[in-house]
PDB file of N, CA and C in Angstrom:
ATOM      1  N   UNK A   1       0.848  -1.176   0.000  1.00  0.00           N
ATOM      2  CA  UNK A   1       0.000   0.000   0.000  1.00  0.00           C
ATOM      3  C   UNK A   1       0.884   1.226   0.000  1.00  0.00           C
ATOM      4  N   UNK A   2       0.273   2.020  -0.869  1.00  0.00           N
ATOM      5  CA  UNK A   2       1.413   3.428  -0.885  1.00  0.00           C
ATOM      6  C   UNK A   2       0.181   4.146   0.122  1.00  0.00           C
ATOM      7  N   UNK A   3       1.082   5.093   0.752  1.00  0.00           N
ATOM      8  CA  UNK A   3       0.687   6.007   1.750  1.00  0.00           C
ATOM      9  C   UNK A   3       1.185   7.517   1.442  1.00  0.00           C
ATOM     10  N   UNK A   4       0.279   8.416   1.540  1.00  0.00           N
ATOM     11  CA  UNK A   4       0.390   9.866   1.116  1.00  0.00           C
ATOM     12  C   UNK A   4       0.169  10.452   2.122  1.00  0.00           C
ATOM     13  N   UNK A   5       1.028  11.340   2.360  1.00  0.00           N
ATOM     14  CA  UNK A   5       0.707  12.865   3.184  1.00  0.00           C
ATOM     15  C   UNK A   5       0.963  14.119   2.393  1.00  0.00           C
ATOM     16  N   UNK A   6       0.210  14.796   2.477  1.00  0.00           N
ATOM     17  CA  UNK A   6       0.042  16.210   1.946  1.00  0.00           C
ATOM     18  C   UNK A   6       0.849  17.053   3.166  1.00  0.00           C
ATOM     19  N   UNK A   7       1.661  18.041   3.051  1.00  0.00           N
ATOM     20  CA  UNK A   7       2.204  18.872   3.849  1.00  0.00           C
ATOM     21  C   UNK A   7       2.672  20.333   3.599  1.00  0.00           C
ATOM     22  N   UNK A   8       1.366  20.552   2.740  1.00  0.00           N
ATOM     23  CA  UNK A   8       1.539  22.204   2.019  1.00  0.00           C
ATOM     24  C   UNK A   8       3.109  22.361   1.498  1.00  0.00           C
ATOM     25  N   UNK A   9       3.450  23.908   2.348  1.00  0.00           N
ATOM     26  CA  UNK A   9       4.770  23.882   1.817  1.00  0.00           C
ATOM     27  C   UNK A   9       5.736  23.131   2.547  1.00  0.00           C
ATOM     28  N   UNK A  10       5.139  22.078   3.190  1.00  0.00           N
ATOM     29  CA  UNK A  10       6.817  21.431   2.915  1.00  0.00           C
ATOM     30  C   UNK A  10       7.308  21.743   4.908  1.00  0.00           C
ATOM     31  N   UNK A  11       6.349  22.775   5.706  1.00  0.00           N
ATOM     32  CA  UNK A  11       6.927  22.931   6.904  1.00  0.00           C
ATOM     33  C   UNK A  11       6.249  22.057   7.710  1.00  0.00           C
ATOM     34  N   UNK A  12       6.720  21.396   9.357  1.00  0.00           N
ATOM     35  CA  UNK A  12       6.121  20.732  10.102  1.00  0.00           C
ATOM     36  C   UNK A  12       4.736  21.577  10.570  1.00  0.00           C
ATOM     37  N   UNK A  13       4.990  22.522  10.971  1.00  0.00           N
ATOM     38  CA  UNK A  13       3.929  23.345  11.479  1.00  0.00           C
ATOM     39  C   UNK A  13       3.018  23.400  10.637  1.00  0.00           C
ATOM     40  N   UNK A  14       3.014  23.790   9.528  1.00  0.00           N
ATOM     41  CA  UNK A  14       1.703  23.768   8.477  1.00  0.00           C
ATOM     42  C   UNK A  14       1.081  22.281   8.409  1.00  0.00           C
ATOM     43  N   UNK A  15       1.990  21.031   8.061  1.00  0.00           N
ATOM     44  CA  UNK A  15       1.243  19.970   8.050  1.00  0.00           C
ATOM     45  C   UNK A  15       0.268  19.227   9.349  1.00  0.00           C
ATOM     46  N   UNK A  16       1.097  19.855  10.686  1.00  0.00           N
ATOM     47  CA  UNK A  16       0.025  19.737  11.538  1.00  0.00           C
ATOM     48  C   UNK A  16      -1.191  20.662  11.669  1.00  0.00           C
ATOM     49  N   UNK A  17      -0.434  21.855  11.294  1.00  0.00           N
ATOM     50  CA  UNK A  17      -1.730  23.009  11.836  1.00  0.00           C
ATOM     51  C   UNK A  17      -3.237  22.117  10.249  1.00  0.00           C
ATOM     52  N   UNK A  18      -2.793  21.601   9.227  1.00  0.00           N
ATOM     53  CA  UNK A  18      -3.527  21.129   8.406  1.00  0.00           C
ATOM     54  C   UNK A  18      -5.073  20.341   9.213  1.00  0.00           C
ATOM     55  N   UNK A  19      -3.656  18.950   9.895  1.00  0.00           N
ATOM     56  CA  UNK A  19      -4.438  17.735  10.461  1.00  0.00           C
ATOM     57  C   UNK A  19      -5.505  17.974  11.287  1.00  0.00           C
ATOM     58  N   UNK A  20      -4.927  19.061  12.095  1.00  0.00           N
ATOM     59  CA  UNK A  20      -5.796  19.745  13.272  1.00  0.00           C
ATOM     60  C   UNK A  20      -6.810  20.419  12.498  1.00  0.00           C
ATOM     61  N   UNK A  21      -6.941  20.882  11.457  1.00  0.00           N
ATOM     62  CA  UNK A  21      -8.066  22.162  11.137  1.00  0.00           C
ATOM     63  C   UNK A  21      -9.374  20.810  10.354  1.00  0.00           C
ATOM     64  N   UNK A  22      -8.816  19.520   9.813  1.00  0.00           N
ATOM     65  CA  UNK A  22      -9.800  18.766   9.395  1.00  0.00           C
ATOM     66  C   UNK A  22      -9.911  17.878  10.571  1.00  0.00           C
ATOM     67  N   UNK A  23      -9.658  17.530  11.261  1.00  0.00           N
ATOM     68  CA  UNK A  23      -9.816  16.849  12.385  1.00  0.00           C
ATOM     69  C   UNK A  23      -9.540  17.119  13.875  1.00  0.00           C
ATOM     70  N   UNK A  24     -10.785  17.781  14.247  1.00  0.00           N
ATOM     71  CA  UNK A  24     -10.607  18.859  15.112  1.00  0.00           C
ATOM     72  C   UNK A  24     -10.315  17.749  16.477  1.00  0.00           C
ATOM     73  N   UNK A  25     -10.517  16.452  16.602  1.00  0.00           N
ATOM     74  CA  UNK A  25      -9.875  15.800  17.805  1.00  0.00           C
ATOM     75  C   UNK A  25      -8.566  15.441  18.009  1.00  0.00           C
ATOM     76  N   UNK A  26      -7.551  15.866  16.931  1.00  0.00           N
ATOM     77  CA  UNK A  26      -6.028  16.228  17.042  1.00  0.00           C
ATOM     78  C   UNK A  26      -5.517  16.794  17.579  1.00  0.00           C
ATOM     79  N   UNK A  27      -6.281  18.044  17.932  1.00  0.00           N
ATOM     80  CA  UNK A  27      -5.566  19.166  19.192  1.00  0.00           C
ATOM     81  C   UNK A  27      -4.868  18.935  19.721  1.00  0.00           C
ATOM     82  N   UNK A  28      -4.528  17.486  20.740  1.00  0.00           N
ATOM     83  CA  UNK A  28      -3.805  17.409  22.032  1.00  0.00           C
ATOM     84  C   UNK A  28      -2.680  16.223  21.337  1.00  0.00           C
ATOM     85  N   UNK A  29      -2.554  16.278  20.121  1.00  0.00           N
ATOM     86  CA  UNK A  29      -1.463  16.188  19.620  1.00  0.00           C
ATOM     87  C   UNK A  29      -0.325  17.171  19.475  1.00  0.00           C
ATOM     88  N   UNK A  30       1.272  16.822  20.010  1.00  0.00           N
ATOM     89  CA  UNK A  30       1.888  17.623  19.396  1.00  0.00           C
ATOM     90  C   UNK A  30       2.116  17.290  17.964  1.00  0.00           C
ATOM     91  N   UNK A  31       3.308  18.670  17.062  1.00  0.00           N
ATOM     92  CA  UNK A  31       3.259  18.743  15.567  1.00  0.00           C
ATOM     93  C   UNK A  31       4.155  17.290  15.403  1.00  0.00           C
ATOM     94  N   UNK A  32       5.088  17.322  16.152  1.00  0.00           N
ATOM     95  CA  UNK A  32       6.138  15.854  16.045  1.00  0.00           C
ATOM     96  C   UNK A  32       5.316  14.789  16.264  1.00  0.00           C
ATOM     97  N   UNK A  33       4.015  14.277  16.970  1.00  0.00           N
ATOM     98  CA  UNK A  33       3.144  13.742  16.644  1.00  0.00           C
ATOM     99  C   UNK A  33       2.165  13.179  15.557  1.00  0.00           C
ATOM    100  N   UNK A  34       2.147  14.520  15.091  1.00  0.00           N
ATOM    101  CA  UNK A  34       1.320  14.433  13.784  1.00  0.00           C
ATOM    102  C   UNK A  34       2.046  14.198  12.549  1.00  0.00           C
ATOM    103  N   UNK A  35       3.490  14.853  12.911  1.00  0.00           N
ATOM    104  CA  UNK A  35       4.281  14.771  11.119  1.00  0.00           C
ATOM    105  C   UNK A  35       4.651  13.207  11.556  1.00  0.00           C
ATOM    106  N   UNK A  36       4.809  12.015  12.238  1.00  0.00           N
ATOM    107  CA  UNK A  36       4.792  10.974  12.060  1.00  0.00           C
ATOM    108  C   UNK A  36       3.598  10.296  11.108  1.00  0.00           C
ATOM    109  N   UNK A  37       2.107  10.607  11.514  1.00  0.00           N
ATOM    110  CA  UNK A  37       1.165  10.264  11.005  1.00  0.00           C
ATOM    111  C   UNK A  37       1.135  10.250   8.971  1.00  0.00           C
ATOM    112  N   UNK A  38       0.740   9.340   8.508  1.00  0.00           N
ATOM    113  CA  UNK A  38       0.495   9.407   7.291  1.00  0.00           C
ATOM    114  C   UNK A  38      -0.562   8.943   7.169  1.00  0.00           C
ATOM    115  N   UNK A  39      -1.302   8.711   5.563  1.00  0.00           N
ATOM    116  CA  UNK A  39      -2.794   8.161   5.622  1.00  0.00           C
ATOM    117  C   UNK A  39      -2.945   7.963   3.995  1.00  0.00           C
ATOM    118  N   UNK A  40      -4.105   6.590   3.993  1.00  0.00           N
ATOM    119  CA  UNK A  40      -4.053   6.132   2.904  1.00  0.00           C
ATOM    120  C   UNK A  40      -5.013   7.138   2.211  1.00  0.00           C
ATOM    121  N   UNK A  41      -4.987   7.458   0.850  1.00  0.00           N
ATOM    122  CA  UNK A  41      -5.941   8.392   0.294  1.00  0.00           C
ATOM    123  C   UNK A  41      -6.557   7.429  -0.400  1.00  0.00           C
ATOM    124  N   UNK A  42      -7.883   8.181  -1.065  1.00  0.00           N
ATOM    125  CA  UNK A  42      -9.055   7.713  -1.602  1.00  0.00           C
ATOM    126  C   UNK A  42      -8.180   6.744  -2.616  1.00  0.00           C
ATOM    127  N   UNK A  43      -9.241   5.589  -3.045  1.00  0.00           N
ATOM    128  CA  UNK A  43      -8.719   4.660  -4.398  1.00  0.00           C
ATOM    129  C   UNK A  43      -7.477   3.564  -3.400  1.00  0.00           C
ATOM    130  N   UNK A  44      -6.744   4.339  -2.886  1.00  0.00           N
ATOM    131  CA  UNK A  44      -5.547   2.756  -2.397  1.00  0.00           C
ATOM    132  C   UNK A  44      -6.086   1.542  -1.291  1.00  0.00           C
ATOM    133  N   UNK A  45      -5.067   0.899  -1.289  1.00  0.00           N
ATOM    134  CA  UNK A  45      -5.876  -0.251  -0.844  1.00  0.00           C
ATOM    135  C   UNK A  45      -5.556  -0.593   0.459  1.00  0.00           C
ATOM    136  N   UNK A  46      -6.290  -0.450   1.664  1.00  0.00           N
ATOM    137  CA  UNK A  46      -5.913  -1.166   2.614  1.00  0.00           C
ATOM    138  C   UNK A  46      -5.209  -2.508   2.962  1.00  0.00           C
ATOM    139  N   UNK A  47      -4.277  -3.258   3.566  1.00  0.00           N
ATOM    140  CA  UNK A  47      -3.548  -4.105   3.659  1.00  0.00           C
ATOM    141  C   UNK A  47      -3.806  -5.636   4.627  1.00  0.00           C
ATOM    142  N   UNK A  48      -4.648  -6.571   4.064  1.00  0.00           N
ATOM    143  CA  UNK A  48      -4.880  -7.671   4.806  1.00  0.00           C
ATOM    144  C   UNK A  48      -3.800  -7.892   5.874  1.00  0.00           C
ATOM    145  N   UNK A  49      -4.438  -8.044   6.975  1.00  0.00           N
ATOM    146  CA  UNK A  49      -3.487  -8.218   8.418  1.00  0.00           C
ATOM    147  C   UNK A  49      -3.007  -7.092   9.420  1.00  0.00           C
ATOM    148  N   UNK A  50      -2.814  -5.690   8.435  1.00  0.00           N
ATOM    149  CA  UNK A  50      -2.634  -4.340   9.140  1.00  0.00           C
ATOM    150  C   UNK A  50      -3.982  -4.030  10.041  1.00  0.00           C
ATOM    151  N   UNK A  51      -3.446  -2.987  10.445  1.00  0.00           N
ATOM    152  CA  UNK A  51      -4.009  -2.483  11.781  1.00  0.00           C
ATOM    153  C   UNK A  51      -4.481  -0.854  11.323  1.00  0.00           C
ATOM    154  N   UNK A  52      -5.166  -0.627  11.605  1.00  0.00           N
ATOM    155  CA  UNK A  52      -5.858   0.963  11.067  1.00  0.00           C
ATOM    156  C   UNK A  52      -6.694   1.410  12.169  1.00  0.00           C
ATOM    157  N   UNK A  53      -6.714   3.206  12.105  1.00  0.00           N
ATOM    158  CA  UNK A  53      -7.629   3.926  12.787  1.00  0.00           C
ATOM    159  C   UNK A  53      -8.003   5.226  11.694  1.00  0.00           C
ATOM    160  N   UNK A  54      -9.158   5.300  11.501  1.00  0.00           N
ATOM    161  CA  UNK A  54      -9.766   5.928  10.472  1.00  0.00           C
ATOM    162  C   UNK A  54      -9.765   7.077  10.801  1.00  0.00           C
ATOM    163  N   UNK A  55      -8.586   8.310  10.743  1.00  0.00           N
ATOM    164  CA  UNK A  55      -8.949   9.678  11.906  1.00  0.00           C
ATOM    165  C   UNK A  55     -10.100  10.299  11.492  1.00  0.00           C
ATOM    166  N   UNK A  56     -10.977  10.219  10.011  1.00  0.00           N
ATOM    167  CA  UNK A  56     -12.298  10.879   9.959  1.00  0.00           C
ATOM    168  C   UNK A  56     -13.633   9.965  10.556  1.00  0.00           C
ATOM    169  N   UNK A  57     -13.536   8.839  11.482  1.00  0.00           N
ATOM    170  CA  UNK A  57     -14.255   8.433  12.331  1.00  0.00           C
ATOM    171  C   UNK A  57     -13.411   7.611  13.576  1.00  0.00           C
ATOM    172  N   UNK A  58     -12.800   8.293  14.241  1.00  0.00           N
ATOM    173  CA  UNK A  58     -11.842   7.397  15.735  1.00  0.00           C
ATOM    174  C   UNK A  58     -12.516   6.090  16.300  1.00  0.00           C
ATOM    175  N   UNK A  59     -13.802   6.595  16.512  1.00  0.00           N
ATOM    176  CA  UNK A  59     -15.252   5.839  17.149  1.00  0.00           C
ATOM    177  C   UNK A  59     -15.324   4.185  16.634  1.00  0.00           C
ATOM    178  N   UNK A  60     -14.486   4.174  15.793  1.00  0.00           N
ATOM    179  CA  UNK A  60     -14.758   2.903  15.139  1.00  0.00           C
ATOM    180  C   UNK A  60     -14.055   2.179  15.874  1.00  0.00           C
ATOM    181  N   UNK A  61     -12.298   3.069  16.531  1.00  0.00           N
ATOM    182  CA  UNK A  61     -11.938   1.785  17.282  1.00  0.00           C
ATOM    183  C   UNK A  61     -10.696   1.288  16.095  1.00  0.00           C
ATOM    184  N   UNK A  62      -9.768   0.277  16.534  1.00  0.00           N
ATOM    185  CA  UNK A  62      -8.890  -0.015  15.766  1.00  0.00           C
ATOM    186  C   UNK A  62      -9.799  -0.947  14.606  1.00  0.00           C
ATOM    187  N   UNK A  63      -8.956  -0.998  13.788  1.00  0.00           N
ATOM    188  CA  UNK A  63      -9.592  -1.984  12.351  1.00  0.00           C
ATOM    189  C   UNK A  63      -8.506  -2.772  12.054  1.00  0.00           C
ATOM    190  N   UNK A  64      -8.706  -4.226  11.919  1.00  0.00           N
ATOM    191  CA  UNK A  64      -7.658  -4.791  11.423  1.00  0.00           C
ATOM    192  C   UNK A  64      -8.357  -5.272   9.935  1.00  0.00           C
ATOM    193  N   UNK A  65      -7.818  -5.220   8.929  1.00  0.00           N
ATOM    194  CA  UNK A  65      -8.406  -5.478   7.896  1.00  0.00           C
ATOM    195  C   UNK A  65      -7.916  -6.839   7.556  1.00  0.00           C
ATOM    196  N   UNK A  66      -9.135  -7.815   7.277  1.00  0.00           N
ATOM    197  CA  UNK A  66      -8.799  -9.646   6.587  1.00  0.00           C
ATOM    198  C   UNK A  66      -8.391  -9.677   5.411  1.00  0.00           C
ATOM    199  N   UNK A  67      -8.951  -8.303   4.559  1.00  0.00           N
ATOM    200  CA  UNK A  67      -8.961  -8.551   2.794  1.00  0.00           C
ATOM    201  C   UNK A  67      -8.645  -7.615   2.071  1.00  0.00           C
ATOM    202  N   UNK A  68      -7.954  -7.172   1.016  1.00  0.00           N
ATOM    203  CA  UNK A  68      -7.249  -6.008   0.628  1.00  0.00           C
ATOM    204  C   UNK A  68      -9.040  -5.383   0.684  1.00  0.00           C
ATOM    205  N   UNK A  69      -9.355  -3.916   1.363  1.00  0.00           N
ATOM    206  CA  UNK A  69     -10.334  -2.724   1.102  1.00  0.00           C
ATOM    207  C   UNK A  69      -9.777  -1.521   0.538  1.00  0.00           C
ATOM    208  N   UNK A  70     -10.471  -1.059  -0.591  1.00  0.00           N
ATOM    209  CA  UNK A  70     -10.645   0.110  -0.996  1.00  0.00           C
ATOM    210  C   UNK A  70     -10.705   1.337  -0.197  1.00  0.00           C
ATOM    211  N   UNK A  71      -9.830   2.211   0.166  1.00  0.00           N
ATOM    212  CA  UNK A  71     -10.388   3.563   0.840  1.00  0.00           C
ATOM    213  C   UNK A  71     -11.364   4.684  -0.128  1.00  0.00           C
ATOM    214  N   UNK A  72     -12.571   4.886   0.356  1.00  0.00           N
ATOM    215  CA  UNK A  72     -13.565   5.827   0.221  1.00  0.00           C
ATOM    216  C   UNK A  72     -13.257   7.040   0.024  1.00  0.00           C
ATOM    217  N   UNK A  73     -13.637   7.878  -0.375  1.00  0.00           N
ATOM    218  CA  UNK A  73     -13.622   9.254  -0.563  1.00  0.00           C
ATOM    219  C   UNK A  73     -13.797   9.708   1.067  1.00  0.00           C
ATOM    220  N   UNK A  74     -13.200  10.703   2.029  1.00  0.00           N
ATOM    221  CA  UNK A  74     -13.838  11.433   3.344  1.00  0.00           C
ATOM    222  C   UNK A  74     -13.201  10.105   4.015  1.00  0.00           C
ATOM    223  N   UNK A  75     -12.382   9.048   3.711  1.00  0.00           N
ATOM    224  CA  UNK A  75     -12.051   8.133   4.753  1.00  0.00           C
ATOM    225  C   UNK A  75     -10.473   8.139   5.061  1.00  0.00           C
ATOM    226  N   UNK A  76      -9.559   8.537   6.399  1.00  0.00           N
ATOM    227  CA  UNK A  76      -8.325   8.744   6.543  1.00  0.00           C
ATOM    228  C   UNK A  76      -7.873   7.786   6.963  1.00  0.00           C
ATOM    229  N   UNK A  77      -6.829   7.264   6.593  1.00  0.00           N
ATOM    230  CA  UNK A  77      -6.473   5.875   7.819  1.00  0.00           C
ATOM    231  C   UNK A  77      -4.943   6.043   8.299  1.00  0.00           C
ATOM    232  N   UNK A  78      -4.742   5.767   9.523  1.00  0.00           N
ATOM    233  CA  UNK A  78      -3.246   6.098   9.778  1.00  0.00           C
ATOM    234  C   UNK A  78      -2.961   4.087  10.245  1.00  0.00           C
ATOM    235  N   UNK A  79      -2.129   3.687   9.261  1.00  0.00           N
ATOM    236  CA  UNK A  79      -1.952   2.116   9.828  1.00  0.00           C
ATOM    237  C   UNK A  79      -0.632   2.030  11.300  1.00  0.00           C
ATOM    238  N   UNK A  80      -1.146   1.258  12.055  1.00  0.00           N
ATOM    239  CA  UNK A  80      -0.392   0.607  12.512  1.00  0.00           C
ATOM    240  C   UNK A  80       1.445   1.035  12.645  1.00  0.00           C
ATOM    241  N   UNK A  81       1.336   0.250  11.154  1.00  0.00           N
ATOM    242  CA  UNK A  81       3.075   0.381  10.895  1.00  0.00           C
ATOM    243  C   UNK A  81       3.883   1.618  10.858  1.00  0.00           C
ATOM    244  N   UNK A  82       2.812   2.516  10.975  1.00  0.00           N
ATOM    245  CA  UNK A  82       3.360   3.845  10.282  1.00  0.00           C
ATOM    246  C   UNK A  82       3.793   5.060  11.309  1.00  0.00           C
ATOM    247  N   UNK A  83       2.969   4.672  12.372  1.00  0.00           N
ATOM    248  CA  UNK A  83       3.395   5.348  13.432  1.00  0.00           C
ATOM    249  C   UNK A  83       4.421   5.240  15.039  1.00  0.00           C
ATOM    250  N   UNK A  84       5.008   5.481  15.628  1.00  0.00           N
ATOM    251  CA  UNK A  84       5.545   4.817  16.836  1.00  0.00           C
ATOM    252  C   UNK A  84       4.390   4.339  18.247  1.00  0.00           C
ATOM    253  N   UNK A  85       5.210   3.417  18.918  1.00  0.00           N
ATOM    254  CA  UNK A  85       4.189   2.830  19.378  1.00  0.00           C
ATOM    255  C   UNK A  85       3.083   4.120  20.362  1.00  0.00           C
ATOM    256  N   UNK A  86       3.995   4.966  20.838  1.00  0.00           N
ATOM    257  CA  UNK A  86       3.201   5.800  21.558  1.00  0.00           C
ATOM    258  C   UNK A  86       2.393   6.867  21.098  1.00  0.00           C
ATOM    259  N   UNK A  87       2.515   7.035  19.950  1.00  0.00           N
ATOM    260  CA  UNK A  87       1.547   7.991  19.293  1.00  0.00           C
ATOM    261  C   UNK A  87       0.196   6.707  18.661  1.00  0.00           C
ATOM    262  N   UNK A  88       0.395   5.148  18.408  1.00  0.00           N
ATOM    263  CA  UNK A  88      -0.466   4.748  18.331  1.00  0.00           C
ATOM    264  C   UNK A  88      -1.324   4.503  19.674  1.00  0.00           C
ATOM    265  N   UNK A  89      -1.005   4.324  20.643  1.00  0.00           N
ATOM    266  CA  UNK A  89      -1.817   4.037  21.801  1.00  0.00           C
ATOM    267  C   UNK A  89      -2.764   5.709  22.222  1.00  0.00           C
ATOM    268  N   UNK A  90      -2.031   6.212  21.478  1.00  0.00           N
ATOM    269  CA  UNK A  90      -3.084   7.325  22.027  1.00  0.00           C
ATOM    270  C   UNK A  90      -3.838   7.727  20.758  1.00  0.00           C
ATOM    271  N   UNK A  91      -3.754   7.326  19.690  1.00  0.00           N
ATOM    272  CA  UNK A  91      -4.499   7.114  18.797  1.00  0.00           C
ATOM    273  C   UNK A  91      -5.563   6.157  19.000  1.00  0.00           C
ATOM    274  N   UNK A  92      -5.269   5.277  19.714  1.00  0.00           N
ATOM    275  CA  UNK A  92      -6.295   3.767  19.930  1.00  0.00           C
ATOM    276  C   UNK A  92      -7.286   4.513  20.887  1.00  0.00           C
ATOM    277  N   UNK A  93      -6.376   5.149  22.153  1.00  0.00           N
ATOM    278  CA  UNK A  93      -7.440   5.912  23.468  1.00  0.00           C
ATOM    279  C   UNK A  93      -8.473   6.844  22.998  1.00  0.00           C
ATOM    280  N   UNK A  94      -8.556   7.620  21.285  1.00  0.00           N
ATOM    281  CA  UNK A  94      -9.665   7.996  21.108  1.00  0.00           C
ATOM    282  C   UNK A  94     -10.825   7.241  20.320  1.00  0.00           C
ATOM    283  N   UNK A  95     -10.261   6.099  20.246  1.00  0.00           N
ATOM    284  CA  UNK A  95     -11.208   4.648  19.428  1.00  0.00           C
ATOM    285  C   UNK A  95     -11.628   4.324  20.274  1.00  0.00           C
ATOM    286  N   UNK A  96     -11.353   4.008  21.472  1.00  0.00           N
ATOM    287  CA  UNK A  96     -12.144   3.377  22.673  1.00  0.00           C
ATOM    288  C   UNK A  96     -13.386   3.498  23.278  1.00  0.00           C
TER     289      UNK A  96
END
């Protein structure tokens, strides 16, 4: 699975101040927090066996996906692999 982040021009601060302005439960992230985060965009394919949290719905809770899925249009996913362990556990604490 290829993974995209958008990061305007290119500074840490803008790519968080981004994350935060579409996903207003990021706040109590710091920016070194967030510039770890990446996310699959619309059309790519989620990864049988990975681990996902959808930041445009948290509520769902972790996702482990069985079968390659399609990401949706309005759907963000930050996997598993992509982040360190402590920025995922507090990623998981707003799935809960």
């Amino acid at each position: 699975m290829q993974e995209q982040r958008t990061e305007g021009s290119g500074e840490r601060g803008t790519y968080a101040q981004q994350l935060r302005q579409r996903f207003r439960w990021l706040q109590s992230f710091t920016d070194d927090e967030l510039h770890e985060m990446s996310w699959c965009s619309a059309g790519l394919e989620l990864q049988p066996a990975e681990q996902y949290i959808d930041l445009s719905r948290p509520g769902r809770g972790v996702i482990t996906v069985e079968r390659p899925v399609r990401v949706r249009d309005g759907e963000c996913y930050v996997s598993r692999t992509a982040v360190s362990d402590r920025v995922w556990r507090k990623l998981a604490r707003f799935g809960s």
